[in-house]
N, C-alpha and C. Protein backbone atom coordinates (compact mmCIF):
# COMPACT_ATOMS: atom_id res chain seq x y z
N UNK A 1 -20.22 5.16 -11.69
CA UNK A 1 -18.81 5.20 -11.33
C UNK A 1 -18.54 4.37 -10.07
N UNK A 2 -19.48 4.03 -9.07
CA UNK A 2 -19.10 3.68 -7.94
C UNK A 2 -18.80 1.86 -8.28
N UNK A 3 -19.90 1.57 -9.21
CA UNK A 3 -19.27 0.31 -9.87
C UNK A 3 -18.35 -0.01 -9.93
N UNK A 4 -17.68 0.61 -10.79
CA UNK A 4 -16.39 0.82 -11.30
C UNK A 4 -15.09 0.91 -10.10
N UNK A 5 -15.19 2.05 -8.94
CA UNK A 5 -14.27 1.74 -7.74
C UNK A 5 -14.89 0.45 -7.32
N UNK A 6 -15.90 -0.08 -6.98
CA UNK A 6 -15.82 -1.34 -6.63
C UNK A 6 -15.20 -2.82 -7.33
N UNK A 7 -15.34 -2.67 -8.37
CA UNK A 7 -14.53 -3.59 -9.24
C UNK A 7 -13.02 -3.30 -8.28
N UNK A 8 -12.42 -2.11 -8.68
CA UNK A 8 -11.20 -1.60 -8.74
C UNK A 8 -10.58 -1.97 -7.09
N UNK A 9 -11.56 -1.90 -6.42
CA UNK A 9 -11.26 -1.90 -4.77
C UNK A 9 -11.34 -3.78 -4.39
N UNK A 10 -11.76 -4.43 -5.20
CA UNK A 10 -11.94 -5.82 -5.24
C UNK A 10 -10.95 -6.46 -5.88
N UNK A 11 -10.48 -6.04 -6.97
CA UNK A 11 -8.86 -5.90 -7.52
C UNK A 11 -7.79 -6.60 -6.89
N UNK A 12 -7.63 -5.07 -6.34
CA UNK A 12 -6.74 -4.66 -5.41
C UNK A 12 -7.07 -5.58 -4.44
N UNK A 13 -7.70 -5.62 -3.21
CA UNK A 13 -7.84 -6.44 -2.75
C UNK A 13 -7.34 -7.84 -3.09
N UNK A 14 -7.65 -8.69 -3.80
CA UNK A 14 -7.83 -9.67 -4.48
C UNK A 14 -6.07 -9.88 -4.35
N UNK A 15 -5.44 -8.86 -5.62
CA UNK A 15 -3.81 -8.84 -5.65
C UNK A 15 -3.31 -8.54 -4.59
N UNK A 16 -3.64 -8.41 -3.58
CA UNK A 16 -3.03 -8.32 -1.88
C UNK A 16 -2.62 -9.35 -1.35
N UNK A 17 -3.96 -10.03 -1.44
CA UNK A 17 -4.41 -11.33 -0.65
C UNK A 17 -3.24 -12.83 -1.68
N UNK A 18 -3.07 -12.05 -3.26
CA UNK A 18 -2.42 -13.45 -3.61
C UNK A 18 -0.59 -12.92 -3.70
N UNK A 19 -0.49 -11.97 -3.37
CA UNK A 19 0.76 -11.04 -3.20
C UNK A 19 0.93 -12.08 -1.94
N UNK A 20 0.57 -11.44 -1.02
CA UNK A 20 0.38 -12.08 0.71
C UNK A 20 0.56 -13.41 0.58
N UNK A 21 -0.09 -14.22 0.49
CA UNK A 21 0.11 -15.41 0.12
C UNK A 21 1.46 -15.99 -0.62
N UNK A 22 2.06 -15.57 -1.79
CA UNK A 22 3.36 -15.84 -2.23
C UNK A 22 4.25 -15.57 -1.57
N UNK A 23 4.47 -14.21 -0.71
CA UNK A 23 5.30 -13.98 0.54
C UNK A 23 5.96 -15.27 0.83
N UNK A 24 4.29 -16.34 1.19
CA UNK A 24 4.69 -17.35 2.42
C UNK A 24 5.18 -18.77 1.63
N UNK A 25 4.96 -18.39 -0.01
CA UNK A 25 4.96 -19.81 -0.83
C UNK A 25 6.52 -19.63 -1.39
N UNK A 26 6.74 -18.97 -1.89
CA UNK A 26 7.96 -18.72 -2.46
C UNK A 26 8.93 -17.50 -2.01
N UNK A 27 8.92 -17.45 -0.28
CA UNK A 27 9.83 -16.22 -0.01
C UNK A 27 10.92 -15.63 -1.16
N UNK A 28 12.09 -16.48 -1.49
CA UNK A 28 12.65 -16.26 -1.97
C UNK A 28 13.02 -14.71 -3.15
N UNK A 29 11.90 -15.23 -3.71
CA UNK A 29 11.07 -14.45 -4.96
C UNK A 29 11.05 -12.46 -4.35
N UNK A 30 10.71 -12.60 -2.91
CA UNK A 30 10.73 -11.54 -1.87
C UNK A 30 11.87 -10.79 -1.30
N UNK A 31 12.77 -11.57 -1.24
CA UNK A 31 13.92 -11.37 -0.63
C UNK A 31 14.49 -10.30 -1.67
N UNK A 32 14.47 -10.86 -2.65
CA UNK A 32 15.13 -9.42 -3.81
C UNK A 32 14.42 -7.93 -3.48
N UNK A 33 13.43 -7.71 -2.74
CA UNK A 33 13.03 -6.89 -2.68
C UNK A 33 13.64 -6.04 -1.67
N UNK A 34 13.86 -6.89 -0.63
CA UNK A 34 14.19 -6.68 0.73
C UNK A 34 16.18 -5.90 0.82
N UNK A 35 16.24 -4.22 1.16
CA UNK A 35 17.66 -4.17 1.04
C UNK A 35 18.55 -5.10 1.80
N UNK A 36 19.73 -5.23 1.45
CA UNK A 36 20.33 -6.41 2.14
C UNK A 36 20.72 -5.69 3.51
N UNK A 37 20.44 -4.27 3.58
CA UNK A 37 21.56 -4.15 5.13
C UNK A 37 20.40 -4.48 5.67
N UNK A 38 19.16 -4.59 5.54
CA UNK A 38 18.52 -5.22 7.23
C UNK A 38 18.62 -6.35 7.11
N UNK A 39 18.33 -6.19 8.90
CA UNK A 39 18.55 -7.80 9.10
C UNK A 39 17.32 -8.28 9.35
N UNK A 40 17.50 -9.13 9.54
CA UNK A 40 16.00 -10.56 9.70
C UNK A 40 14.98 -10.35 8.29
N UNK A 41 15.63 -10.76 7.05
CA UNK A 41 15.17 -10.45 5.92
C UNK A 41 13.77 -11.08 5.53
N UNK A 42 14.31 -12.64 5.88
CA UNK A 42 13.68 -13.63 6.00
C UNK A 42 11.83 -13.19 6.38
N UNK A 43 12.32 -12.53 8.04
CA UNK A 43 10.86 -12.05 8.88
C UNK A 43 10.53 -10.81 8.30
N UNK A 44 11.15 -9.92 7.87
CA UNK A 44 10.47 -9.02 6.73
C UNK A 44 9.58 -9.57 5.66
N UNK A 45 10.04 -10.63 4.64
CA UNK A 45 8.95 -10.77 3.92
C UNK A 45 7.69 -11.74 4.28
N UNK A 46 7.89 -12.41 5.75
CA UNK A 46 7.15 -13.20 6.32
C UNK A 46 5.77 -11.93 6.64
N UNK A 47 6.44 -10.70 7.75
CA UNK A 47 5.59 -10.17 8.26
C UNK A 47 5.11 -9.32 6.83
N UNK A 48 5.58 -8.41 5.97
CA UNK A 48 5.32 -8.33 4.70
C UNK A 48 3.76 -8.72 4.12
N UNK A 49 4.06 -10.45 3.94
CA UNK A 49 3.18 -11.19 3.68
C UNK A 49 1.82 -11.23 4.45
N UNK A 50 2.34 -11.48 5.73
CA UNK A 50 0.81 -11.68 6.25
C UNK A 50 -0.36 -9.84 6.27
N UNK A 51 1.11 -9.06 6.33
CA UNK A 51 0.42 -7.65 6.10
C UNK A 51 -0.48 -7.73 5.10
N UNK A 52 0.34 -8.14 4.14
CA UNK A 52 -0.40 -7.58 2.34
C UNK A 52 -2.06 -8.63 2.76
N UNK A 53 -1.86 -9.97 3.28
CA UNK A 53 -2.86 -10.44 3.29
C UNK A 53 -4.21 -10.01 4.17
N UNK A 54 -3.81 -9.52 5.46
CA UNK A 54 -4.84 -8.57 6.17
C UNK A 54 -5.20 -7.45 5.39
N UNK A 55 -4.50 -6.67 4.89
CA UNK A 55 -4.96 -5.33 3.62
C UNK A 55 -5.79 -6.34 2.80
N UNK A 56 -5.39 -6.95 2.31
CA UNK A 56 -6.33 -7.30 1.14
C UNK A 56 -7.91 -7.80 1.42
N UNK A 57 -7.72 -8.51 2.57
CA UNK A 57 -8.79 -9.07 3.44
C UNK A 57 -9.47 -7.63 3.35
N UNK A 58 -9.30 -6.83 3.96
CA UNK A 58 -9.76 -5.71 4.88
C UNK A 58 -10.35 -4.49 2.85
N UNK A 59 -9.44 -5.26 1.88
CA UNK A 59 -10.00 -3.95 0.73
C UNK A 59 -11.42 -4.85 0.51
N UNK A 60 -11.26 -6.17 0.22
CA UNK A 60 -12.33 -6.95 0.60
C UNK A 60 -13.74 -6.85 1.31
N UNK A 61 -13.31 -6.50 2.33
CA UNK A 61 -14.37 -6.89 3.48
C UNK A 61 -14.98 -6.14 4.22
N UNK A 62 -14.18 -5.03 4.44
CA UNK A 62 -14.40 -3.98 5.28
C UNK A 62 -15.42 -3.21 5.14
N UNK A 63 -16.71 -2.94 6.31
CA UNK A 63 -17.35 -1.97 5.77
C UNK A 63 -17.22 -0.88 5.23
N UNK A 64 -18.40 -0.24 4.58
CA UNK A 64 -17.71 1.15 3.79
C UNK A 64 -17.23 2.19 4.45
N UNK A 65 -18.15 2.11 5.99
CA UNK A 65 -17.42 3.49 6.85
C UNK A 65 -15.77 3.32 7.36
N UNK A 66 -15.37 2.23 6.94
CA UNK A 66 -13.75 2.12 7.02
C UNK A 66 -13.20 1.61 5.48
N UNK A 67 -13.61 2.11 4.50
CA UNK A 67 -12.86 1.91 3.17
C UNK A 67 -11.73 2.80 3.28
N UNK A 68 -12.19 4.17 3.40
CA UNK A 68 -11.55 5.35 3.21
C UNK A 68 -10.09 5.38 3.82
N UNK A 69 -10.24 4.31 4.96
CA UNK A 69 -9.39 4.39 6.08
C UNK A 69 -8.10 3.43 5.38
N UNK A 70 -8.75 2.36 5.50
CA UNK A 70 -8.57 0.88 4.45
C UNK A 70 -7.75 1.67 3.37
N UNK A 71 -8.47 2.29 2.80
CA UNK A 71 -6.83 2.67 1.23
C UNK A 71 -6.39 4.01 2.26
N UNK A 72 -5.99 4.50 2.35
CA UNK A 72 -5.18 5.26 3.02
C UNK A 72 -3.74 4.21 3.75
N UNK A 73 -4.07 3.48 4.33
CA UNK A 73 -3.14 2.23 4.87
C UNK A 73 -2.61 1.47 3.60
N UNK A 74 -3.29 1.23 2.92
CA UNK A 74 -3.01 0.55 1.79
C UNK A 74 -1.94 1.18 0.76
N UNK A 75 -2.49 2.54 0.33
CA UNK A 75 -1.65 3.27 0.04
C UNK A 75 -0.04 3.60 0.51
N UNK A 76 -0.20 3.21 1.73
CA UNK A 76 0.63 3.95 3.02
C UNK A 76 1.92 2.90 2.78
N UNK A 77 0.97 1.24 2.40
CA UNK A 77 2.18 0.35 2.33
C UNK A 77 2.88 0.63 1.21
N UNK A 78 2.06 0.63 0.04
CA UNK A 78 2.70 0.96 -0.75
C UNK A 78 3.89 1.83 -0.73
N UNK A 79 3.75 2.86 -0.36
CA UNK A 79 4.79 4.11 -0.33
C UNK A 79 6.08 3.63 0.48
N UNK A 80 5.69 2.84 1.68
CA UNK A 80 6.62 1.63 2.48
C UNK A 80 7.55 1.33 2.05
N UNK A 81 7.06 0.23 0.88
CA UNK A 81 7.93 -1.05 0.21
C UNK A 81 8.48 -0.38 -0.75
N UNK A 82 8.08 1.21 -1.56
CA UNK A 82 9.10 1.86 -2.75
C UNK A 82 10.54 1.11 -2.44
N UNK A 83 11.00 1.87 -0.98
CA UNK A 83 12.19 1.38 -0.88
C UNK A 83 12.90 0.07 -1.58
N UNK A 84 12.34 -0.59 -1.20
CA UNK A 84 13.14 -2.04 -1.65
C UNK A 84 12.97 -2.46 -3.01
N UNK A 85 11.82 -1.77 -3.79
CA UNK A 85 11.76 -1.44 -5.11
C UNK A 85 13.11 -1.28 -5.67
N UNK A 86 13.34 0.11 -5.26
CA UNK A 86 14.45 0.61 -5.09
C UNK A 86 15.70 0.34 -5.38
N UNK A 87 15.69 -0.38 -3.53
CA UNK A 87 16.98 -1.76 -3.64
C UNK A 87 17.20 -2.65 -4.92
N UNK A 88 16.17 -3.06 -5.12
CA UNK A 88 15.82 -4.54 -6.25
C UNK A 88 16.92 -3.81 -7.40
N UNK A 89 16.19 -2.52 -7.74
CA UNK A 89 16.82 -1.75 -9.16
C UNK A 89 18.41 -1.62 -9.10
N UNK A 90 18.94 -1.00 -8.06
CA UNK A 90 19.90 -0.71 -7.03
C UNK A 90 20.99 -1.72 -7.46
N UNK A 91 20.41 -2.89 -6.81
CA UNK A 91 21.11 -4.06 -6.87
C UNK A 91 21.37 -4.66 -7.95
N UNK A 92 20.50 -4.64 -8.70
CA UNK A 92 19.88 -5.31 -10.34
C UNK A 92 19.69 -6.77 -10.07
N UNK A 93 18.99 -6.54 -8.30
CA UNK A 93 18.63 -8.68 -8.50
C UNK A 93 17.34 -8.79 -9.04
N UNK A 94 17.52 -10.31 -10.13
CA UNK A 94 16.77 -10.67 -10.48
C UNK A 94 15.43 -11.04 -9.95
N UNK A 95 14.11 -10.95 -10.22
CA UNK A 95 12.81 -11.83 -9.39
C UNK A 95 11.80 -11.11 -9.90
N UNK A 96 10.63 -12.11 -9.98
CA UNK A 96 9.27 -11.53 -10.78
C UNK A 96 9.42 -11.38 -11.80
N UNK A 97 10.54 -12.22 -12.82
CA UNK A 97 10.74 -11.57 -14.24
C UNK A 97 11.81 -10.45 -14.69
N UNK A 98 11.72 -9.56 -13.42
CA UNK A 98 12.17 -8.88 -13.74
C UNK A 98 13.78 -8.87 -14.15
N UNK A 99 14.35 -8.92 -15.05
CA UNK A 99 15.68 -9.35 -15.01
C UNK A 99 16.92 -8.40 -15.79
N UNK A 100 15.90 -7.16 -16.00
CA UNK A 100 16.85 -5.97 -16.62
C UNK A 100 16.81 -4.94 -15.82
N UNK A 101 17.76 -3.96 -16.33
CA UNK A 101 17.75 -2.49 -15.35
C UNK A 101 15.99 -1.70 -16.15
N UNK A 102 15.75 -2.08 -17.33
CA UNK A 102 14.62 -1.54 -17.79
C UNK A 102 13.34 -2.16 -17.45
N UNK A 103 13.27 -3.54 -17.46
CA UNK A 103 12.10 -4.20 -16.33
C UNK A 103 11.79 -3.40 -14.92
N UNK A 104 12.89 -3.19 -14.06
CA UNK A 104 13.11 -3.22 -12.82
C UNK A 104 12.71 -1.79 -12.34
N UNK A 105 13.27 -1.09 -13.17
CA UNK A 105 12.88 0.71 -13.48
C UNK A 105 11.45 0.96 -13.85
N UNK A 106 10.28 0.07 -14.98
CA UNK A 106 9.02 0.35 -15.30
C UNK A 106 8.37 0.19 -13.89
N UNK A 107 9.00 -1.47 -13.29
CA UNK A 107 7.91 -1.81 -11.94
C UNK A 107 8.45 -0.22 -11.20
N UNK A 108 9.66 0.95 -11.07
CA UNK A 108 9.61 1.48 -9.94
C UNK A 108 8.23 2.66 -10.74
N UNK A 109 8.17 2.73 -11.53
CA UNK A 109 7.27 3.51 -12.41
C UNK A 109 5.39 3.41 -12.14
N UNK A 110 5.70 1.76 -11.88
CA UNK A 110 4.24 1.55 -11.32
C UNK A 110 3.69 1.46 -10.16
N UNK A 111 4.51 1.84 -8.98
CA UNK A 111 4.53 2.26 -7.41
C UNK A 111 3.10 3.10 -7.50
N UNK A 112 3.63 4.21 -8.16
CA UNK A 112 2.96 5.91 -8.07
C UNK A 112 1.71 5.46 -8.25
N UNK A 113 1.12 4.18 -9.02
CA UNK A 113 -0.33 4.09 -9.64
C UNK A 113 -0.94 3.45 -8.64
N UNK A 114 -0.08 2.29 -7.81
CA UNK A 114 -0.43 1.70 -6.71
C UNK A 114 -1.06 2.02 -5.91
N UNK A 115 -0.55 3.44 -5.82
CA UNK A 115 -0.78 4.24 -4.45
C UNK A 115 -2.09 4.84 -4.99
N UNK A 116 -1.92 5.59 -6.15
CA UNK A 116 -3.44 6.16 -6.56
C UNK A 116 -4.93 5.30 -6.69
N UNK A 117 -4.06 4.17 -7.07
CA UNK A 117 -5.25 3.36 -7.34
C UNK A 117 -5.92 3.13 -6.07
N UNK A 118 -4.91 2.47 -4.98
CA UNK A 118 -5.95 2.60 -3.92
C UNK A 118 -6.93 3.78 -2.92
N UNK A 119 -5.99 5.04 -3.03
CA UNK A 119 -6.43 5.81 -2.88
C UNK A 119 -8.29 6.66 -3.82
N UNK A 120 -7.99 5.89 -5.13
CA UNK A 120 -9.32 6.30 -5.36
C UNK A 120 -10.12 5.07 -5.66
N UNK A 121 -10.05 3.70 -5.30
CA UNK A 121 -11.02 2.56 -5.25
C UNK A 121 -11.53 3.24 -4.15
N UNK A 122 -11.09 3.28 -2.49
CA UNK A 122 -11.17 3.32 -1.86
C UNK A 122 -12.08 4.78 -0.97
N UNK A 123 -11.79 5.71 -2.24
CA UNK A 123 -12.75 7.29 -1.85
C UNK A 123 -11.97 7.90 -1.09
N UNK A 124 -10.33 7.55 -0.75
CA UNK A 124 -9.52 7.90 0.14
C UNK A 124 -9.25 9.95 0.55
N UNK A 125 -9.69 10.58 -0.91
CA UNK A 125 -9.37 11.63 -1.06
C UNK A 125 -9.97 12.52 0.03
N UNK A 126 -11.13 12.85 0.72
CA UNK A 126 -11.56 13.65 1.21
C UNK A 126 -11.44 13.10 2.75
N UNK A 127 -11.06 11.86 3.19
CA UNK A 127 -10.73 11.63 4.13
C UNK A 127 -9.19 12.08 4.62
N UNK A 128 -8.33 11.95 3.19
CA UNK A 128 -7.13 12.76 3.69
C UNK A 128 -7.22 14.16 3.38
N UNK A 129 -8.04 15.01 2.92
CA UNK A 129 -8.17 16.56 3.47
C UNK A 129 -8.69 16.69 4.25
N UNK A 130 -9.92 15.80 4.92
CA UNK A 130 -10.76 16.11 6.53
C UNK A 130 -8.89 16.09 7.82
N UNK A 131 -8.41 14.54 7.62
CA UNK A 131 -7.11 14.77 8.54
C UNK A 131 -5.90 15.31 7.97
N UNK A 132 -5.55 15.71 7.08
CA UNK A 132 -4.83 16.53 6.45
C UNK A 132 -4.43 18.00 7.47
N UNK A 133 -5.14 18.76 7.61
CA UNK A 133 -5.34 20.03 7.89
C UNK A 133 -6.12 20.49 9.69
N UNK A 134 -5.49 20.98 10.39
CA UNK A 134 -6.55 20.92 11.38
C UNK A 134 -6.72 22.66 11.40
N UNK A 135 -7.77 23.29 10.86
CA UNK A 135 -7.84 24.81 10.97
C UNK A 135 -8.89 25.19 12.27
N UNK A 136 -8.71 26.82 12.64
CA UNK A 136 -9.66 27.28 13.45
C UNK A 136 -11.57 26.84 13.05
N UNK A 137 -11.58 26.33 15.05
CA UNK A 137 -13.11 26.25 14.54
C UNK A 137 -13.76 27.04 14.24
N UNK A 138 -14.88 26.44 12.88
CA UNK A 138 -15.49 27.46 12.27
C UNK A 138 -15.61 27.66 10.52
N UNK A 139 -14.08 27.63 10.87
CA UNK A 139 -13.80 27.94 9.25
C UNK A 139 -14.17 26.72 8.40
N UNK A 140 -14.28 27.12 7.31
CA UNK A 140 -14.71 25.58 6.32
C UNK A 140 -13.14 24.62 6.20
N UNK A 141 -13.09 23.02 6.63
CA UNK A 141 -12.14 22.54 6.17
C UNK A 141 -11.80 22.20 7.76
N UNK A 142 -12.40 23.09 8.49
CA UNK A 142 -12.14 23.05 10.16
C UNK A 142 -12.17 21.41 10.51
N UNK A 143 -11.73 20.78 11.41
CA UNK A 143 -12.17 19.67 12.06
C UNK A 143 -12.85 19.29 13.18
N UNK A 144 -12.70 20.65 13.45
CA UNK A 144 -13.75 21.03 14.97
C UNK A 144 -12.69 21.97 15.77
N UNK A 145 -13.05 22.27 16.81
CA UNK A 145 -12.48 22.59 18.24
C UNK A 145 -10.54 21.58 18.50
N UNK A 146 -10.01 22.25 18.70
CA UNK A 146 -8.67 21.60 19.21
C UNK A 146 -9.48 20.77 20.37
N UNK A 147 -8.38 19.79 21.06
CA UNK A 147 -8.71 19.15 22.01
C UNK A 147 -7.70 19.22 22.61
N UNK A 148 -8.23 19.24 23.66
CA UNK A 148 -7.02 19.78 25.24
C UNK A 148 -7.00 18.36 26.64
N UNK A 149 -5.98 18.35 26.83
CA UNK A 149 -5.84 17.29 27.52
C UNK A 149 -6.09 17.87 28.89
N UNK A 150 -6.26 16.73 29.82
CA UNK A 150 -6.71 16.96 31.29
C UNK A 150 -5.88 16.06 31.92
C-alpha cells in the first residue's frame, strides 16, 4: 500500500507544480476562479501560483518526517480556493472547459477528493488526531503536559 500513496503523493505533487505553473502562463484561465469583489485579482492568482508550485515541490521532495505536515497544508489549500470554486459556479464564468452550470458544479464535487486525496497520499490522518485534541497528561491521545509560559 505504501507504493501506492507514493504514486498518489507524486501525483499530486506533480498536478501542483503544473497547476502553479499555468497560474503564471495563462493567468487569465485563473481569474474565473478568483471572486470579483477582491481586489488585486491579478496578485491572487500570481501568489496562488507560486503557492501551488512550492506545495507541489514540497509533495515532491519533502522528507517523510514532514509529509504528514506537507498534506495537511495541502489539503488546507484546497479547502482555501473552494471559495472561488464557488464564485466560478456563482458567476457561471467560463474557464478550464468548464462552460456549463453542470461542468462547473461536478469540478465543485471534486474539491472534497482533493482534500482526501492529499490527506491520505500524505499519512495526514494521525497527525491531525495527535494536533487535533490536546487532553490531560496521561491519558491515551494526550499530547503531553500543557505548556506554560514564563
Amino acid at each position: 500500500m505504501s507504493w501506492l500513496r507514493t504514486v498518489a503523493r507524486l501525483l499530486l505533487g506533480a498536478f501542483l507544480v503544473v497547476a502553479g505553473i499555468a497560474h503564471l502562463v495563462v493567468p487569465s484561465e485563473f481569474l474565473a476562479q478568483v471572486p470579483p469583489v477582491l481586489p488585486a485579482r491579478e496578485a491572487i492568482v500570481l501568489v496562488s501560483g507560486l503557492v501551488e508550485i512550492a506545495l507541489g515541490g514540497a509533495l515532491l521532495f519533502a522528507p517523510a518526517r514532514h509529509r504528514a505536515r506537507v498534506g495537511i497544508v495541502v489539503a488546507a489549500l484546497f479547502v482555501v480556493v473552494f471559495p472561488g470554486n464557488v464564485s466560478q459556479y456563482l458567476t457561471g464564468t467560463d474557464a478550464f472547459g468548464l462552460d456549463s452550470d453542470g461542468a462547473r458544479a461536478t469540478r465543485l464535487l471534486f474539491q472534497p477528493v482533493l482534500v482526501l486525496w492529499a490527506l491520505w497520499a500524505c499519512a495526514s490522518r494521525p497527525a491531525l488526531r495527535r494536533g487535533a485534541v490536546v487532553t490531560s497528561p496521561g491519558r491515551p491521545g494526550s499530547a503531553g503536559p500543557p505548556r506554560h509560559r514564563r
